[in-house]
Protein backbone atom coordinates (compact mmCIF):
# COMPACT_ATOMS: atom_id res chain seq x y z
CA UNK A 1 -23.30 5.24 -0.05
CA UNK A 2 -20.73 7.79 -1.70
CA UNK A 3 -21.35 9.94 -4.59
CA UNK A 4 -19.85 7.23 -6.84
CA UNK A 5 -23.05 5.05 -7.86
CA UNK A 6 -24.88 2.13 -7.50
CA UNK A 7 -23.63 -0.11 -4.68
CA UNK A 8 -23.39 -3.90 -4.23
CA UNK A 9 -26.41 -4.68 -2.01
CA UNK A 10 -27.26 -8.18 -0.33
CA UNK A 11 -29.98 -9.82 -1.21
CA UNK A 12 -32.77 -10.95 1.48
CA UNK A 13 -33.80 -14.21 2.33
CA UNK A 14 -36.41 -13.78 -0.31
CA UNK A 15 -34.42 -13.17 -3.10
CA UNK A 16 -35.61 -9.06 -3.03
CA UNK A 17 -33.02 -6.30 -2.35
CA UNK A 18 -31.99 -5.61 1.20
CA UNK A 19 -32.31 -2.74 3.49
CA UNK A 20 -27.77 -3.10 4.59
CA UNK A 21 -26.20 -0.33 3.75
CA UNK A 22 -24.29 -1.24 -0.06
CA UNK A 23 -20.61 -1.55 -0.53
CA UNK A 24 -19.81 0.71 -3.19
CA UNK A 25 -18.18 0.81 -6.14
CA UNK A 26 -15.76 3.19 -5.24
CA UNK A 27 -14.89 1.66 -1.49
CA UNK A 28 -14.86 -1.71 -3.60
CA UNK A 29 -12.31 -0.04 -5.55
CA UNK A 30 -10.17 1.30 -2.46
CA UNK A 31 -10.16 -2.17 -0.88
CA UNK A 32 -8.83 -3.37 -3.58
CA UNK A 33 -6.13 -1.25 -4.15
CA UNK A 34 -5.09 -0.48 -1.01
CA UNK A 35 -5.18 -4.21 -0.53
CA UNK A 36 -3.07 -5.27 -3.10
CA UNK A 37 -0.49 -2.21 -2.65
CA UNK A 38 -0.37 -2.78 1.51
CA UNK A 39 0.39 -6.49 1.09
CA UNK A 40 2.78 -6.69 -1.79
CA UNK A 41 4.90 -4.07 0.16
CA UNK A 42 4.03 -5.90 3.17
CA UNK A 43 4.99 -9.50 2.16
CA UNK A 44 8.15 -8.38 0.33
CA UNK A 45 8.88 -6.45 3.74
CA UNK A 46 8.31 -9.85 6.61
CA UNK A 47 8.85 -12.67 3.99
CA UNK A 48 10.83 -12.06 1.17
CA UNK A 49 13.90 -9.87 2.42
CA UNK A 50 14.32 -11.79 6.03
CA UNK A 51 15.43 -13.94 3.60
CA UNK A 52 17.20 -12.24 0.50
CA UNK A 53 19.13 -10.73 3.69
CA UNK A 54 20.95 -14.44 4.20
CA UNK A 55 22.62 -14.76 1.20
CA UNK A 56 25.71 -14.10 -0.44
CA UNK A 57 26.70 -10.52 -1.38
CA UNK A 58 26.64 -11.78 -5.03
CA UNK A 59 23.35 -13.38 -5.25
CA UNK A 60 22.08 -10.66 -2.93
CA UNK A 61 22.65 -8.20 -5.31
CA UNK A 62 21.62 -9.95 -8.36
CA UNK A 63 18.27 -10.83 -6.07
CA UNK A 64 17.57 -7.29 -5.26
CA UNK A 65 17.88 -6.30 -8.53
CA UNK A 66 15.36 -8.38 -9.65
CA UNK A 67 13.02 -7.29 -7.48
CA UNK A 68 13.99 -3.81 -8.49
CA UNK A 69 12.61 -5.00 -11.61
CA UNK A 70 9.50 -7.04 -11.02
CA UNK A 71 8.33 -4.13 -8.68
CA UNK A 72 9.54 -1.75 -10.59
CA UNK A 73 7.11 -2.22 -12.94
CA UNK A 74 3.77 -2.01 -10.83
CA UNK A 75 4.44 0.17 -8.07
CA UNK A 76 5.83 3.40 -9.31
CA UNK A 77 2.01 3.43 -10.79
CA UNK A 78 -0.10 1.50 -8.11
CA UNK A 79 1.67 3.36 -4.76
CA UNK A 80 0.65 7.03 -6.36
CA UNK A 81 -2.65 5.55 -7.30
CA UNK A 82 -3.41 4.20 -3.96
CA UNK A 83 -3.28 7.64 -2.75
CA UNK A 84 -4.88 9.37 -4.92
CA UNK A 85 -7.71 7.22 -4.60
CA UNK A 86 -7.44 6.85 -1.07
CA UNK A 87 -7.64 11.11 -1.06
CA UNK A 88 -10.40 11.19 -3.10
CA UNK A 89 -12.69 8.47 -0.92
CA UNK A 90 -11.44 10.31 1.98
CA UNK A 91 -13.27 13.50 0.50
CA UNK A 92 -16.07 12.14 -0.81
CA UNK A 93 -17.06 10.56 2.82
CA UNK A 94 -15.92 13.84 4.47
CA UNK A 95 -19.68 15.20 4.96
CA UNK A 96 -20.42 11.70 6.82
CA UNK A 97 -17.93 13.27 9.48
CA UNK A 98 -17.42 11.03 12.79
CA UNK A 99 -15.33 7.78 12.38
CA UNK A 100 -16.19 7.61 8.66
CA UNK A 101 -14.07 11.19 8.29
CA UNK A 102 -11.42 10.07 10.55
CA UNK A 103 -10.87 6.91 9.45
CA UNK A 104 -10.91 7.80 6.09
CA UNK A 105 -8.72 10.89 6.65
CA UNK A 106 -6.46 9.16 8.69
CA UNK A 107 -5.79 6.03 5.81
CA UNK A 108 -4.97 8.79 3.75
CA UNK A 109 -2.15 10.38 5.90
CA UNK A 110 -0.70 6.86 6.32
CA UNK A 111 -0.59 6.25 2.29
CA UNK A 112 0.79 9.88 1.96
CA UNK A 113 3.88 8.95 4.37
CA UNK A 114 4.30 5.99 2.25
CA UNK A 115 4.51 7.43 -0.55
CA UNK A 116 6.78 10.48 0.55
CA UNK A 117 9.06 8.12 2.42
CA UNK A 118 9.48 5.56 -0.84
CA UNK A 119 10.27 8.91 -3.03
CA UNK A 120 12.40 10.23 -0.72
CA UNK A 121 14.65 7.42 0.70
CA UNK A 122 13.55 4.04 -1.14
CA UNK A 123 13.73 4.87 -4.73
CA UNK A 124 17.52 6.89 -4.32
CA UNK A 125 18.53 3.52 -3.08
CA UNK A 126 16.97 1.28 -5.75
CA UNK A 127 17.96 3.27 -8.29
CA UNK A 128 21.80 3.34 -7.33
CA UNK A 129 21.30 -0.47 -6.05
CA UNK A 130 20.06 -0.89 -9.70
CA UNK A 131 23.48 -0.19 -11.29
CA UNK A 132 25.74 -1.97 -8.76
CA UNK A 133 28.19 -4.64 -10.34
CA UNK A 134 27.22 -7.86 -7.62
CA UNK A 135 30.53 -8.66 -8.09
CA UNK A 136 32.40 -5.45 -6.81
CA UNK A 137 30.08 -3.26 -5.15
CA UNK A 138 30.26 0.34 -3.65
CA UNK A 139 32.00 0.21 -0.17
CA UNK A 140 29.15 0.84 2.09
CA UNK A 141 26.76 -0.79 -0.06
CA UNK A 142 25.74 -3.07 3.33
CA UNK A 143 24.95 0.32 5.62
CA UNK A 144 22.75 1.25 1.87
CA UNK A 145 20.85 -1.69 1.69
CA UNK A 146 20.24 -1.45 5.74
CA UNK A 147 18.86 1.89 5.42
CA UNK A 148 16.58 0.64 2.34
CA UNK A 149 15.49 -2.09 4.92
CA UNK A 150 14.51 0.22 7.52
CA UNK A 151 12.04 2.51 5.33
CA UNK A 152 11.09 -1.15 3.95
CA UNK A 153 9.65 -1.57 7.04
CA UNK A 154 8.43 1.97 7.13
CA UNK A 155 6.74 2.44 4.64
CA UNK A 156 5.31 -1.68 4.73
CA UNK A 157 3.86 -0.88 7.91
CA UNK A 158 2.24 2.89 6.51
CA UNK A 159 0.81 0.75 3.95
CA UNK A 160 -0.88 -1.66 5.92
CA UNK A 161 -2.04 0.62 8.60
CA UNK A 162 -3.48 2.55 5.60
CA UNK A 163 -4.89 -0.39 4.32
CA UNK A 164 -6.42 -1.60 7.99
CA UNK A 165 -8.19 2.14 8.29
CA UNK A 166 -9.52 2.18 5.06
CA UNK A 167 -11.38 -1.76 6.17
CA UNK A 168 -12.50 -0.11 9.45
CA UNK A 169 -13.87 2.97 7.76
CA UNK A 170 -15.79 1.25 5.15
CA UNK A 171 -17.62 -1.23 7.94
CA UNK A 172 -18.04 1.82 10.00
CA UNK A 173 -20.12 3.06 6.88
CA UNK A 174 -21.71 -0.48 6.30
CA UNK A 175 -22.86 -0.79 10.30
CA UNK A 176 -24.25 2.60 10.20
């Protein structure tokens, strides 16, 4: 268990406490997070764009923008988060070295790309795609949205990998 409290134990078939390792808090916490970052990102990444990426350059526009605005909202606070969090369980399970530090260590490299490669390429491009007029935009707007599509898939994929390592570190911890 980390140095963040009481875990969530499983009862035995007698109703007492049991001897498994506990899921903490803390690694509840992470699961969560990561979770819910990793497969927003992800789903807006394999389901939602494949098909925003079929329509008109009108309704295209005036799509992506509203996403710029529902997501808007949440990420800019939950992708930082994520991190953070994800650094500090990657610390506080550093002394159980092995797997646990490496998997832990190595979820936390994938949200940092993530989150570097949304700062530096994603959000430039939302923010300008933000103020296009739908019905008369910027030239190369087309070769802009592509290369928001790429780090899409970028960063989607960082996220989930993150997301994956984080799982496999924390039943790494539970089995042993």
């Amino acid at each position: 268990m980390s140095r963040f409290g009481r875990g969530i134990r499983p009862r035995d078939s007698h109703g007492g406490l049991s001897d498994t390792p506990a899921l903490d808090w803390f690694a509840f916490l992470i699961l969560v997070l990561t979770g819910f970052t990793a497969c927003a990102e992800f789903g807006s990444y394999a389901f939602v764009h494949p098909i925003t990426r079929r329509l008109p350059q009108r309704e295209f526009i005036a799509v992506e923008q509203g996403l710029l605005t529902s997501f808007g909202r949440v990420m800019p606070f939950l992708m930082p988060l994520t991190l953070i969090v994800a650094i500090t369980f990657a610390i506080s399970v550093w002394d159980e070295g092995g797997w646990t530090r490496g998997l832990a260590t190595a979820a936390a490299i994938a949200l940092a790309a993530a989150v570097i490669s949304t700062v530096i390429v994603n959000v430039p491009i939302n923010l300008q795609t933000a103020k296009w007029d739908p019905d008369d935009p910027p030239a190369d707007w087309k070769q802009t949205r592509a290369r928001w599509e790429l780090f899409q898939g970028v960063r989607s994929w960082l996220l989930l990998t993150g997301f994956v390592l984080i799982c496999a570190c924390i039943a790494v911890r539970l089995d042993g």
